[in-house]
Protein backbone atom coordinates (compact mmCIF):
# COMPACT_ATOMS: atom_id res chain seq x y z
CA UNK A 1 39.39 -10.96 81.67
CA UNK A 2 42.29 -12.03 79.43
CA UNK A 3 43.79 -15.34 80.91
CA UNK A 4 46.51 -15.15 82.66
CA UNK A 5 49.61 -17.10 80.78
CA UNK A 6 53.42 -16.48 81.19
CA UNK A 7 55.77 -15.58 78.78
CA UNK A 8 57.70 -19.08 80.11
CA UNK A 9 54.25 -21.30 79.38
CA UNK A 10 54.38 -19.91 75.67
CA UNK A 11 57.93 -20.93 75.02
CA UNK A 12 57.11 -24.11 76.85
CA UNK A 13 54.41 -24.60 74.39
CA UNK A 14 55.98 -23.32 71.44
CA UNK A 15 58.88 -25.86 71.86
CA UNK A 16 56.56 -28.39 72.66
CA UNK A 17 54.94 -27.94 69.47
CA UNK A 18 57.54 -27.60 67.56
CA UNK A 19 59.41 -30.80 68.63
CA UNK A 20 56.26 -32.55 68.20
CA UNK A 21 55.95 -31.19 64.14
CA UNK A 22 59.56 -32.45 63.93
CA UNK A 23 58.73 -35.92 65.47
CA UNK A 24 55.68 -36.12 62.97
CA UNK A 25 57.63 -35.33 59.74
CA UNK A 26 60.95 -36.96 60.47
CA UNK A 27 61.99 -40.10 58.17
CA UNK A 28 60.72 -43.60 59.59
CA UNK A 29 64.67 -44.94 58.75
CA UNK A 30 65.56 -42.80 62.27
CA UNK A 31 64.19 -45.88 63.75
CA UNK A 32 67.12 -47.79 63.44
CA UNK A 33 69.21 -45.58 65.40
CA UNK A 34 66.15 -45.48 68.35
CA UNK A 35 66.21 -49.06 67.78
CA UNK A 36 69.57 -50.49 68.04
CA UNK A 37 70.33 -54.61 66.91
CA UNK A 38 71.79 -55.29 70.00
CA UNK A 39 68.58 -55.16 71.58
CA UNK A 40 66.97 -57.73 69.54
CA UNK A 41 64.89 -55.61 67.26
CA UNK A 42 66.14 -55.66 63.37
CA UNK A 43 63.74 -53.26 60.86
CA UNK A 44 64.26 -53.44 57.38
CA UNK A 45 62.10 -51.83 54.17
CA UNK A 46 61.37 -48.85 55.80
CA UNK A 47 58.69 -46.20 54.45
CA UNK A 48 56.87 -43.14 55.30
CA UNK A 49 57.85 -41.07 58.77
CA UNK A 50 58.73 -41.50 61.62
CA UNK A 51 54.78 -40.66 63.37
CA UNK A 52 53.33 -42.75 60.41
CA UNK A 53 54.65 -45.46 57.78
CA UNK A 54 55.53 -48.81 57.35
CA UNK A 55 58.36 -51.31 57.19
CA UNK A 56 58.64 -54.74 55.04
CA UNK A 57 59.50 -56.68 58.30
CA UNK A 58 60.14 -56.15 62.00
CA UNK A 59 62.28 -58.91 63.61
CA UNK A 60 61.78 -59.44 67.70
CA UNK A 61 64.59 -61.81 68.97
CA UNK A 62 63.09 -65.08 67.51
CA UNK A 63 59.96 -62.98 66.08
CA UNK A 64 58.89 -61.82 63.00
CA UNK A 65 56.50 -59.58 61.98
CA UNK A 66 55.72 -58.76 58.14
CA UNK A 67 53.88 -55.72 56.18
CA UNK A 68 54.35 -53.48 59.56
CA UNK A 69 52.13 -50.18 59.32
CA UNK A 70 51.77 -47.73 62.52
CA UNK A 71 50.23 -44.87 62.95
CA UNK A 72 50.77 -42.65 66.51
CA UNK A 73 47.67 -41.20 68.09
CA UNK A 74 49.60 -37.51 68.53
CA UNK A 75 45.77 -36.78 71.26
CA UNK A 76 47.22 -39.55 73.78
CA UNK A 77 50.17 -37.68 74.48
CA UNK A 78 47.67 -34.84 76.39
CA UNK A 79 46.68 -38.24 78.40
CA UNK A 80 50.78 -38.91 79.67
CA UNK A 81 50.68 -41.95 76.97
CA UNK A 82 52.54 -42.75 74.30
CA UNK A 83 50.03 -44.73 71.87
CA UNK A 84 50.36 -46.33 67.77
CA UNK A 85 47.62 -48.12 65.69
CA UNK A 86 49.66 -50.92 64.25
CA UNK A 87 48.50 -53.46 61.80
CA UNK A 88 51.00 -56.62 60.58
CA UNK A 89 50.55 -60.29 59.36
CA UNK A 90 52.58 -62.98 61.46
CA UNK A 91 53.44 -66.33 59.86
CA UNK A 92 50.76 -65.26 57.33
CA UNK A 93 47.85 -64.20 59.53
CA UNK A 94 46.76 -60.61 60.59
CA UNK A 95 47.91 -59.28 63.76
CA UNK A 96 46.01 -55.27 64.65
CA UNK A 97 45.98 -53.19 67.84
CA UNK A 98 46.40 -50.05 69.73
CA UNK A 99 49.83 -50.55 71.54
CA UNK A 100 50.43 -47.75 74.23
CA UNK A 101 53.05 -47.21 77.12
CA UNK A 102 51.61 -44.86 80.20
CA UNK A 103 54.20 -42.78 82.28
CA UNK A 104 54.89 -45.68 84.62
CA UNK A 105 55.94 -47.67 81.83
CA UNK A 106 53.05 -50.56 81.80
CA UNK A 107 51.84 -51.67 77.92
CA UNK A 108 48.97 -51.19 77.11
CA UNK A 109 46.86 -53.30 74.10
CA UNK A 110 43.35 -51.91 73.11
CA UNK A 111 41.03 -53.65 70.56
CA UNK A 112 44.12 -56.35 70.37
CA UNK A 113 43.08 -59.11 67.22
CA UNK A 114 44.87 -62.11 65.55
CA UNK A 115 44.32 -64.94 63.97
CA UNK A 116 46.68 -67.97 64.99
CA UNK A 117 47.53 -71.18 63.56
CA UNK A 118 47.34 -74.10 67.02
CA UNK A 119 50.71 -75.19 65.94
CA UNK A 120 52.04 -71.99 66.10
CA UNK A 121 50.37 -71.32 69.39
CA UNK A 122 51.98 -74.78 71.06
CA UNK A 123 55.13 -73.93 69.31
CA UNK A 124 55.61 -70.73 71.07
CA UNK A 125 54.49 -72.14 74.39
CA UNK A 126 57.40 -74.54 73.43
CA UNK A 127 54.72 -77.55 74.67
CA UNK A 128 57.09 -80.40 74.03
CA UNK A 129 54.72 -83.61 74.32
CA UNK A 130 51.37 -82.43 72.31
CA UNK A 131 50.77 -81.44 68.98
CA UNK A 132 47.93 -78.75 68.97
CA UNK A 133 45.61 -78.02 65.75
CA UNK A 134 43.18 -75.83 64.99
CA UNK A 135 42.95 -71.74 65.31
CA UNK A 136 43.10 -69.61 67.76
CA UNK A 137 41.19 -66.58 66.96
CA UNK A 138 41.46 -63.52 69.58
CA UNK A 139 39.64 -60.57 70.45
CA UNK A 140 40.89 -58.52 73.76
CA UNK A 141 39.39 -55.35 74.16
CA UNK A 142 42.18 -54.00 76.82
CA UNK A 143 45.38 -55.91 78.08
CA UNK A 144 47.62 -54.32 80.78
CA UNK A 145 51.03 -55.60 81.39
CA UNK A 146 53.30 -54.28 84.04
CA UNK A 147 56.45 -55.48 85.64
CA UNK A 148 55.72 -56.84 88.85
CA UNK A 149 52.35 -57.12 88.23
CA UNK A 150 50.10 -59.60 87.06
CA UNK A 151 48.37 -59.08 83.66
CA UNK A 152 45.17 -57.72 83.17
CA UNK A 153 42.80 -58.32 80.41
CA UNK A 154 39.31 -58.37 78.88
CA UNK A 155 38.10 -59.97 76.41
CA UNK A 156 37.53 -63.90 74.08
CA UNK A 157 39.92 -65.93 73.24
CA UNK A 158 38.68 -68.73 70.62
CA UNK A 159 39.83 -72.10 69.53
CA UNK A 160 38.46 -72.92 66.24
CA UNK A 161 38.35 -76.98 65.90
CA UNK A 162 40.40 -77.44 68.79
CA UNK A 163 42.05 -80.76 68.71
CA UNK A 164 45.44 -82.18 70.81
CA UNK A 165 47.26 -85.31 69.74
CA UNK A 166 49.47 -87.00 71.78
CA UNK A 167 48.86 -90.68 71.14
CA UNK A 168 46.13 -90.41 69.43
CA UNK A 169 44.07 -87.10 68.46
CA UNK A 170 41.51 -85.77 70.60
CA UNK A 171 39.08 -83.28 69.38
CA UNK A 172 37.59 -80.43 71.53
CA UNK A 173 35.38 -79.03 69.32
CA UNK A 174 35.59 -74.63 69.69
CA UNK A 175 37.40 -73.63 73.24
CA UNK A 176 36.03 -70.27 74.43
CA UNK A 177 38.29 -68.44 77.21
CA UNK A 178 36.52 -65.76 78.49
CA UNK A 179 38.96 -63.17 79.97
CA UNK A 180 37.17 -60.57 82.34
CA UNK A 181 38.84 -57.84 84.08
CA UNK A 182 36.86 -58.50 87.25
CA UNK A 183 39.31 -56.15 89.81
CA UNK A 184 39.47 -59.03 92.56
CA UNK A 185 41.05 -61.39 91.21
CA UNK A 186 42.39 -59.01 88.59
CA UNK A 187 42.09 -61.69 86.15
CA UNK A 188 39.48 -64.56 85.57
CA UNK A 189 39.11 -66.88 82.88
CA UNK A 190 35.85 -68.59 82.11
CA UNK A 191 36.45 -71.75 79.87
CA UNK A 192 33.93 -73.85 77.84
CA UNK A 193 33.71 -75.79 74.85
CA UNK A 194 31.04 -77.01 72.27
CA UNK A 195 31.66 -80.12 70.60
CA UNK A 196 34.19 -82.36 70.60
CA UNK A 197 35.15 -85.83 72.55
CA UNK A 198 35.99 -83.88 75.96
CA UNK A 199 33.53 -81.62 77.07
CA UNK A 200 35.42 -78.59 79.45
CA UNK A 201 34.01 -76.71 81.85
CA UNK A 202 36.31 -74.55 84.02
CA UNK A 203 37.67 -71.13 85.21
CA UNK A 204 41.57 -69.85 85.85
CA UNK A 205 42.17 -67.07 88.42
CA UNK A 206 45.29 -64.46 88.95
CA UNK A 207 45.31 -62.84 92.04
CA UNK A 208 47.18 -59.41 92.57
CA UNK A 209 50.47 -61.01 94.38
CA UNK A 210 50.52 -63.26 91.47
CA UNK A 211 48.97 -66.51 92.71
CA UNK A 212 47.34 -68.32 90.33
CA UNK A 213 44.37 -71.16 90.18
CA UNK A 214 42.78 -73.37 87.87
CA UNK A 215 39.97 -75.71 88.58
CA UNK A 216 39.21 -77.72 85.23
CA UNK A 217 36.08 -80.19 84.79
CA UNK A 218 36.33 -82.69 81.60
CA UNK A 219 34.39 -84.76 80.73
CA UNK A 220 34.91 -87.92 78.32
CA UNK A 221 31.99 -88.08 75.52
CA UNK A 222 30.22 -91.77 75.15
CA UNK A 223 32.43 -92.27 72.19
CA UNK A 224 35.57 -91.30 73.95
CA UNK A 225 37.92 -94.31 73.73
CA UNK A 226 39.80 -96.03 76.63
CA UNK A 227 42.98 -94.64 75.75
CA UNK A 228 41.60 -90.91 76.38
CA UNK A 229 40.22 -91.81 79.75
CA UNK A 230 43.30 -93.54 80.79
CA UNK A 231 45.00 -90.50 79.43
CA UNK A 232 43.15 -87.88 82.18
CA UNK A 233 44.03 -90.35 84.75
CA UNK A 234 47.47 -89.12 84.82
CA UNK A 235 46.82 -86.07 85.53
CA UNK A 236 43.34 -85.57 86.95
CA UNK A 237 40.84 -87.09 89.80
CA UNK A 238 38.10 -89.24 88.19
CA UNK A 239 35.09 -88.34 89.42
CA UNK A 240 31.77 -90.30 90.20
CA UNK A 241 29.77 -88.54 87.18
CA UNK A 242 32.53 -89.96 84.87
CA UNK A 243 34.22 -86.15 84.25
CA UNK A 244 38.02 -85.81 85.43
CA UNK A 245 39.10 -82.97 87.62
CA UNK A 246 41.89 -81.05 87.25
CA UNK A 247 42.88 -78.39 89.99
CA UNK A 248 46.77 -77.04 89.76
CA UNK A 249 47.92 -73.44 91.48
CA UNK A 250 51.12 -71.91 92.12
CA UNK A 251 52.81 -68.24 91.57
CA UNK A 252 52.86 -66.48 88.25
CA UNK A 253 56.96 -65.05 89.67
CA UNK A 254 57.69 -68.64 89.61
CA UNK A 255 56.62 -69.14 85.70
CA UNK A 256 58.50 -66.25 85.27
CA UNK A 257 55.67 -64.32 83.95
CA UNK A 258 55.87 -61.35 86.59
């Protein structure tokens, strides 16, 4: 039996098609007419086509990203998404992942990895008191972010020779944040550390409504020095094992973050 398919379905398709070949071969420079200034996205050195090239830098407000390459996975769009494999260097480091949008309009980051300088990291927290060093180095196999929503994510976030200076510098040794899709809470992070002068222990929890927790055990080393003891004090419970104890909760809306 020959399957049964309209003479509306084939022109359907046929269009379909056909935009899609026109998509995949037009010039990569269309991109700044999608992408207008006055939305805070500037493109310059622009190569290759639209579906697959490259561009010399990509500013984001305040952001810049350098040696831009993407590269759309055309298969997603049978899945309602709209997905690119991008690779880029920011401030000098490599920056890679799968960036996709679904039909509701949540993004989507698969097999998301950087490498980031501390300082960079504290500087776009805009953490005015500390002075962070190190690396972070991060892996996240899947991120979801939707408004109204709070993020999900899986994956390791790790800080390579962690150390915070305020007064003086403290070292932490290598922070590992464990993030785990776990579906209730929608997001858990397990913390730890190895080495260092303040030995961490904790986990951070985001509950669907956006309510947040973090319960944080540190704990001085023998050779900690007054000064970082009497530092924890002002912001965590001493405990009767020596450790301090932070616990701190509130609303992700309020952070602005949803």
């Amino acid at each position: 039996m020959k399957p049964d398919i309209s003479c509306s379905k084939l022109v359907l398709i046929g269009t379909a098609s056909y935009l899609l070949f026109l998509v995949a071969h037009a010039p990569a420079s269309l991109l700044h007419h999608i992408l207008p200034a006055k939305n805070g996205v500037r493109i310059s050195g622009l190569h290759g086509a639209l579906w697959s090239g490259r561009a010399a830098s990509v500013q984001i407000q305040q952001y810049q990203l350098s040696n831009v390459q993407w590269s759309f996975n055309g298969w997603k769009l049978f899945t309602g998404k709209l997905a690119a494999d991008i690779k880029a260097q920011f401030r000098g480091q490599p920056v890679s992942a799968s960036i996709g949008f679904s039909a509701p309009g949540a993004l989507m980051l698969d097999d998301a990895r950087a490498q980031i300088d501390a300082a960079t990291v504290g500087e776009l927290a805009q953490i005015p008191i500390a002075q962070l060093g190190g690396r972070f180095q991060i892996t996240l196999e899947h991120v979801e972010l939707a408004r109204g929503a709070p993020p999900v994510a899986s994956g390791m976030i790790i800080w390579r020779q962690a150390s915070v200076t305020v007064a003086e510098t403290v070292s932490l040794g290598d922070v590992d944040i464990q993030l785990q899709n776990a579906g209730d809470p929608p997001l858990l992070a397990i913390i730890s550390n190895h080495g260092g002068d303040i030995r961490l222990d904790g986990k951070a929890s985001v509950k669907p409504d956006g309510d947040y927790q973090l319960h944080l055990n540190m704990k001085p080393s023998i050779n900690s020095s007054d000064n970082v003891r009497n530092s924890l004090k002002m912001f965590a419970r001493p405990q009767n094992d020596g450790s301090f104890q932070l616990d701190n909760n509130g609303n992700l809306k309020q952070l602005g973050l949803m």
